[in-house]
Protein backbone atom coordinates (compact mmCIF):
# COMPACT_ATOMS: atom_id res chain seq x y z
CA UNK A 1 120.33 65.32 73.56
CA UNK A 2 118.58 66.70 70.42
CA UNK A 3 115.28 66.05 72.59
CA UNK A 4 116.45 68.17 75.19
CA UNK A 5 117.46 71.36 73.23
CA UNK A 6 113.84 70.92 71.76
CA UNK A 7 111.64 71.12 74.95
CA UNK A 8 114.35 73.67 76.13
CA UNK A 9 113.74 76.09 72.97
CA UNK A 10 109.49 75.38 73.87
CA UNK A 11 110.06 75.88 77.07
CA UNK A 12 112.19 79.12 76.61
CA UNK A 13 109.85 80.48 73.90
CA UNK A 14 106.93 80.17 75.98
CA UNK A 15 108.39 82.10 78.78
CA UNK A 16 109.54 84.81 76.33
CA UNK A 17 105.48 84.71 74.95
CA UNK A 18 104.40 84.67 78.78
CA UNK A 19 106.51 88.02 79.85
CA UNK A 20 105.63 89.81 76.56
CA UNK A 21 102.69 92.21 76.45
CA UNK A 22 99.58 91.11 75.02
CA UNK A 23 98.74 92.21 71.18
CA UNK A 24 97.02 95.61 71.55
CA UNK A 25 97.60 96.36 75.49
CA UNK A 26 99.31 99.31 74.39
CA UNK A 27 97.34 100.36 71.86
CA UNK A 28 94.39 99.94 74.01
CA UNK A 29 96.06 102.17 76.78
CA UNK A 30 97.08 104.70 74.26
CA UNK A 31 93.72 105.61 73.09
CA UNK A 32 92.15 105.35 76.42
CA UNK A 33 94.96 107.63 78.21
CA UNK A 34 96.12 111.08 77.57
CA UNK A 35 99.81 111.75 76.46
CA UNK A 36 100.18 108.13 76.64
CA UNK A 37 101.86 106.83 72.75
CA UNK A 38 102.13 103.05 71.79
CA UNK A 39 106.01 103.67 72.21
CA UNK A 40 106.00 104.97 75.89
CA UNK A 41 103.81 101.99 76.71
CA UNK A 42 105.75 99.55 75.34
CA UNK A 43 109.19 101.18 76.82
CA UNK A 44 107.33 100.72 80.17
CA UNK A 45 107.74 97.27 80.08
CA UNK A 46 104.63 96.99 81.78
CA UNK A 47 104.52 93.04 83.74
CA UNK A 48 101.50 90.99 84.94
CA UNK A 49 101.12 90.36 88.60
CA UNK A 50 98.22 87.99 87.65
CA UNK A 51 95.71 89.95 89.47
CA UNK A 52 92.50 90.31 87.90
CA UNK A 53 89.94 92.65 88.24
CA UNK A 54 86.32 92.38 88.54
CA UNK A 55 86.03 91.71 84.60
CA UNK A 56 89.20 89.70 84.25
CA UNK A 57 91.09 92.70 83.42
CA UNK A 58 94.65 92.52 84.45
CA UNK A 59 96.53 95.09 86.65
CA UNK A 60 99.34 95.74 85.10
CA UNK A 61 102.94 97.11 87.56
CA UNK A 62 106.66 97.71 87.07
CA UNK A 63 109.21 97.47 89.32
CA UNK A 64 112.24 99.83 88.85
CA UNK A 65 115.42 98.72 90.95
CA UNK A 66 118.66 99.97 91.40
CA UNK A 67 120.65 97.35 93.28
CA UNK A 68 121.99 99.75 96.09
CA UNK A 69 118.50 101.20 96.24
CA UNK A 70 117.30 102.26 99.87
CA UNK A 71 113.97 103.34 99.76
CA UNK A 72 110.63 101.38 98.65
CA UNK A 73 108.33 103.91 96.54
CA UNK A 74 104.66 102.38 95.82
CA UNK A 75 102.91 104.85 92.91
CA UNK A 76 99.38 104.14 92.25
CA UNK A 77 97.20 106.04 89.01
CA UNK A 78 93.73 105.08 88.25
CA UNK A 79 92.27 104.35 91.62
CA UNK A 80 89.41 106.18 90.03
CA UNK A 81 88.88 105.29 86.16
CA UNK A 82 87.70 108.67 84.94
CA UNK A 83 91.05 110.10 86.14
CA UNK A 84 93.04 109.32 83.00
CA UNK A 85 95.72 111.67 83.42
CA UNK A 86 96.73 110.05 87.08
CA UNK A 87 97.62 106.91 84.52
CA UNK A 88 99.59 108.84 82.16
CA UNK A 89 101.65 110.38 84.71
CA UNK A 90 102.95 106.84 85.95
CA UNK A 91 103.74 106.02 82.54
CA UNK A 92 105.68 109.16 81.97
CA UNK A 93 107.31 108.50 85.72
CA UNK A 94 107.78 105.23 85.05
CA UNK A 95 110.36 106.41 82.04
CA UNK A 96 112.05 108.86 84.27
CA UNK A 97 112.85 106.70 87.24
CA UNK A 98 114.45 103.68 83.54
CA UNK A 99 116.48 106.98 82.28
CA UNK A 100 117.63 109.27 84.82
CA UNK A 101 119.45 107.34 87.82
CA UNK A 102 121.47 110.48 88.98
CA UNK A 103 118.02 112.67 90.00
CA UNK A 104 117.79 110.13 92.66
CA UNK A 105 119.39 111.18 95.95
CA UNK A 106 119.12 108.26 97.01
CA UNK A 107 118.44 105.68 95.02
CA UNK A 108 114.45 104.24 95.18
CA UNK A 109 113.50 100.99 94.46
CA UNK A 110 110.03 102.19 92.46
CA UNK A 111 107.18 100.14 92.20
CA UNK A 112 104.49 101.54 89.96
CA UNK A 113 101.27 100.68 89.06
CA UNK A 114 99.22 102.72 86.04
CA UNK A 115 95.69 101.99 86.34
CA UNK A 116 94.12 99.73 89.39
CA UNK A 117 90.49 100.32 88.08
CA UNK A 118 91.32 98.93 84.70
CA UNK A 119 87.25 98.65 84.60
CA UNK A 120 86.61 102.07 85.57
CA UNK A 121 89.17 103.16 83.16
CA UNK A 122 87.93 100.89 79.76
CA UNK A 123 83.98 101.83 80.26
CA UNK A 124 82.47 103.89 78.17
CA UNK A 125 82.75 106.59 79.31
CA UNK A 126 85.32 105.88 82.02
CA UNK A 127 84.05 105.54 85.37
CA UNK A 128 85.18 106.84 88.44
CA UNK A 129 84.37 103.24 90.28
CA UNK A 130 84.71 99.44 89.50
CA UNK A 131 82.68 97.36 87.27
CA UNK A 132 80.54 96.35 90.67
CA UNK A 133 80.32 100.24 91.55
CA UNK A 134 82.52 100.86 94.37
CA UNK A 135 84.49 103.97 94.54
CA UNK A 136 88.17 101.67 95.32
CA UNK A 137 89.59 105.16 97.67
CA UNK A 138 86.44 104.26 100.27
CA UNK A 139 86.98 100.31 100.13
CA UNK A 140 90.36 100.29 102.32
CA UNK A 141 89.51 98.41 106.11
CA UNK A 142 90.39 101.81 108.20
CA UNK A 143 89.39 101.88 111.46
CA UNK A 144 85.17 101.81 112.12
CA UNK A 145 85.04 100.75 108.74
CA UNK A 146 81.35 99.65 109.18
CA UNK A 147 79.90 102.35 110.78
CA UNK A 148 82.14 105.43 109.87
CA UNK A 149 81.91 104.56 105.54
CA UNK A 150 78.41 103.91 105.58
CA UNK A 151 77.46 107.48 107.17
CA UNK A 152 80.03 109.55 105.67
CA UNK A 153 78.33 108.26 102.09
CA UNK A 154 74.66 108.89 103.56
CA UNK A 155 75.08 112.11 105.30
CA UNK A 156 78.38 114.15 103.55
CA UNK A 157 77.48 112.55 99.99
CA UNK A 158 74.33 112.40 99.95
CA UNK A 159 74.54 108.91 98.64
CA UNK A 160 76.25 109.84 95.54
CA UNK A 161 76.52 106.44 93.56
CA UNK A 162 80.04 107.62 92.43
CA UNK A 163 81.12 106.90 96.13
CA UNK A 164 79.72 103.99 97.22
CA UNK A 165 82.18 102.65 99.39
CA UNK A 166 81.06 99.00 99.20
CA UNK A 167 79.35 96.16 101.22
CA UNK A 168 82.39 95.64 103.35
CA UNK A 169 86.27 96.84 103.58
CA UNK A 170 88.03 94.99 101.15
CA UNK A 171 84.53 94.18 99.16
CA UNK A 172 86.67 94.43 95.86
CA UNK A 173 89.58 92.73 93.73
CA UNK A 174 91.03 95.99 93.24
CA UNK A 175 91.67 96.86 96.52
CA UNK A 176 92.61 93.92 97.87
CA UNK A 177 95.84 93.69 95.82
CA UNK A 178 96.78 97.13 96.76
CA UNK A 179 96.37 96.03 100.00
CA UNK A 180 98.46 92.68 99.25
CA UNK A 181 101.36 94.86 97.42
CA UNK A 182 101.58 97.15 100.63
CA UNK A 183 102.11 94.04 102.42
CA UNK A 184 104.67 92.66 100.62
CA UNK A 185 106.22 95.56 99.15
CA UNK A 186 106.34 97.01 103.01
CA UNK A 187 106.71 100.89 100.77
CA UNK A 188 108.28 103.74 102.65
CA UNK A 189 106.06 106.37 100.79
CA UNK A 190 102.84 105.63 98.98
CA UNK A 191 101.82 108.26 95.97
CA UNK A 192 98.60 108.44 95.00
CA UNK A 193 97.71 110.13 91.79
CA UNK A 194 94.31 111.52 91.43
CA UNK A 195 92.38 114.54 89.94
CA UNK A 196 91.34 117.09 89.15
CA UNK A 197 91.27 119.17 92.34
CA UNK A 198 94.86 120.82 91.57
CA UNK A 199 95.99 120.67 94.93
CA UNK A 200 98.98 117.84 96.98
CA UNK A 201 97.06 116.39 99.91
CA UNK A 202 99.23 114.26 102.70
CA UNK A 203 98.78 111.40 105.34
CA UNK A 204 100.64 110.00 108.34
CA UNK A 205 104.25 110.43 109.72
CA UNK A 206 106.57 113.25 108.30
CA UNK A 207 106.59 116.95 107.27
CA UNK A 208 104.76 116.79 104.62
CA UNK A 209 106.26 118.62 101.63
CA UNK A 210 105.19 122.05 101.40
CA UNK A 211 104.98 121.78 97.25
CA UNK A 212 105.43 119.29 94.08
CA UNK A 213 105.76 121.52 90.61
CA UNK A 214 102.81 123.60 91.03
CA UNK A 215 100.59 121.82 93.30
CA UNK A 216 100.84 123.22 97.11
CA UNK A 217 99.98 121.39 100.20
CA UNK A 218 96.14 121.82 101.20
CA UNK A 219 95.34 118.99 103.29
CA UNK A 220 91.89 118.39 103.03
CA UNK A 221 91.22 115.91 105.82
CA UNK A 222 90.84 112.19 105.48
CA UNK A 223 88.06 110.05 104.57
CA UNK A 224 86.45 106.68 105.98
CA UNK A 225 88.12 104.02 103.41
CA UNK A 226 90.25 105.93 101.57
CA UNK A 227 93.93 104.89 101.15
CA UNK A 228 94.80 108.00 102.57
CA UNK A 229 93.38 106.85 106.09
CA UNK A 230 94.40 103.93 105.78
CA UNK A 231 97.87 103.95 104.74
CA UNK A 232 99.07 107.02 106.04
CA UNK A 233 96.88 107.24 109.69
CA UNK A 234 96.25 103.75 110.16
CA UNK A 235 99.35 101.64 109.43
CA UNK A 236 101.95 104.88 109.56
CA UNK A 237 103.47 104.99 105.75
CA UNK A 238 103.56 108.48 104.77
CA UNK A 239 101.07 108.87 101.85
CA UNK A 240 101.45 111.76 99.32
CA UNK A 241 98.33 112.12 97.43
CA UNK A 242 98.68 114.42 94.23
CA UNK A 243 95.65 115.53 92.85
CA UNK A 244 96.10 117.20 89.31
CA UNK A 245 94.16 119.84 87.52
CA UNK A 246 92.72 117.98 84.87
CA UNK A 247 91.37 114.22 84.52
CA UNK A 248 91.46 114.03 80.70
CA UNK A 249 95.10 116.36 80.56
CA UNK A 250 98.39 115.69 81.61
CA UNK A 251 100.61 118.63 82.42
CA UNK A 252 103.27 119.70 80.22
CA UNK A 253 106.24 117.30 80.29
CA UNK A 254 108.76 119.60 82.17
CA UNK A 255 105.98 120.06 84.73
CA UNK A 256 105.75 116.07 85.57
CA UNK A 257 109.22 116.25 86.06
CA UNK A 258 109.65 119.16 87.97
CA UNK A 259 107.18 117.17 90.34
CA UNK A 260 109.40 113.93 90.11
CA UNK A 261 112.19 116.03 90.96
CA UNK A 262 110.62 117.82 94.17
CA UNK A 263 109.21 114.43 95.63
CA UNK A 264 113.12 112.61 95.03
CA UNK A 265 114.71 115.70 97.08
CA UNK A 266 111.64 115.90 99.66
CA UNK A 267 112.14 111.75 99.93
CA UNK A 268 115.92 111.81 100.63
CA UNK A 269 115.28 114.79 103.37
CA UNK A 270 112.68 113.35 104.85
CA UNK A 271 112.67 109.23 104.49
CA UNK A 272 116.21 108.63 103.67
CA UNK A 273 117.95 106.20 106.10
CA UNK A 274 120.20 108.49 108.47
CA UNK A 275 116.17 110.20 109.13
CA UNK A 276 115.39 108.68 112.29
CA UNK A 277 111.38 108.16 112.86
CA UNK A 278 111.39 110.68 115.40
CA UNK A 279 112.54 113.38 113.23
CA UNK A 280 110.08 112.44 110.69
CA UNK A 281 106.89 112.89 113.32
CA UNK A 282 104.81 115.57 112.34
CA UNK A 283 105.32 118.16 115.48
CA UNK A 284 102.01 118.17 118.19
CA UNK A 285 100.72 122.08 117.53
């Protein structure tokens, strides 16, 4: 019996050191992140999907459920790494959707994830692509992949290294566990956070909402690879892409709210479940 309770207590400590956060992850984020402290970190309760990146870095997500929740809500920072303050504001989200329940409509089953280029995000300096130098927002397999990627980056780039698009769709780690959580995770809405353009771009089915805080709707067309394209054209999950002003600022905290607030009320309007998909088709002008 005393046997038992011993490989028990090992088995249960080991679990408990398993789930916890490695030494330093935090601190690491913190000083790499704007407006990001060791404290909001550590309240994010950050877990480890066991994907790895191109250098072994793990990609870190949190799930935030409410058990009557009705909608599936994938947010996604640090598709580029030089965009620090798309990471910060899924941390700072990520404590709004653990602390205020009644914004929600309806309630959102959240799954967020702070930095997919963990690479990007660690060099020094940051880089806008991985560790193997592909921009991850041109590696998603959207229709004509192969010929459509490879021109847009000759002819509208002018090859500019900072969007390669990759060898092939899918070429990268990265991407291919976005494209494994969409799967699984079958979101309603997708948010990408990006910068520093200032502007709220939008993809696929829906009205698309008209404003989030500050940032109006300027849809600025879609791009061979990019999530964007993919998600929202391609497999029909409305994509809001939120491009802030800065990549090394945040906006003031009230602002990031404000924007939570306006994408919970634009969500329950438009993707709530008495919205049938017809009424969320984007009208043929």
């Amino acid at each position: 019996m005393l046997f038992r309770f011993v490989i028990f207590t090992l088995f249960a400590t080991h679990c408990i050191a398993a789930s916890a956060l490695p030494s330093g992850l935090c601190k690491d984020f913190s000083s790499k992140i704007p407006n990001v402290s060791v404290p909001l970190c550590e309240a994010a309760q950050l877990q480890d999907t066991r994907a790895r990146s191109v250098l072994n870095r793990a990609i870190w997500v949190r799930d935030v459920r409410p058990d009557d929740a009705r909608l599936r809500v994938l947010v996604v920072g640090g598709i580029h790494g030089d965009e620090m303050s798309s990471s910060s504001m899924v941390f700072h989200w990520i404590s709004l959707a653990q602390v205020a329940p009644a914004d929600m409509p309806d309630p959102i089953h959240w799954r967020f994830i702070p930095a997919l280029n963990p690479d990007g995000l660690f060099a020094r300096p940051a880089r806008r692509v991985n560790a193997r130098g592909v921009d991850l927002n041109r590696n998603f397999p959207t229709p004509n992949w192969a010929r459509d990627a490879r021109i847009y980056w000759e002819d509208r780039t002018r090859k500019d290294p900072r969007r390669w698009p990759g060898s092939k769709p899918l070429s990268e780690p990265e991407s291919r566990f976005l494209l494994a959580e969409m799967d699984s995770f079958k979101p309603n809405l997708i948010v990408s956070i990006h910068a520093p353009y200032g502007v709220l771009d939008f993809d696929g089915p829906s009205v698309p909402p008209s404003k989030l805080g500050r940032l109006y709707l300027d849809q600025v067309g879609i791009f061979p690879g990019s999530l964007g394209n993919y998600g929202g054209v391609h497999k029909r999950v409305p994509v809001v892409t939120i491009e802030l002003p800065s990549a090394a600022r945040t906006p003031l905290d009230a602002e990031m709210r404000q924007m939570w607030l306006d994408l919970l009320r634009w969500s329950a309007e438009r993707l709530g479940p008495g919205v049938t998909t017809a009424s969320r088709e984007v009208p043929v002008q």
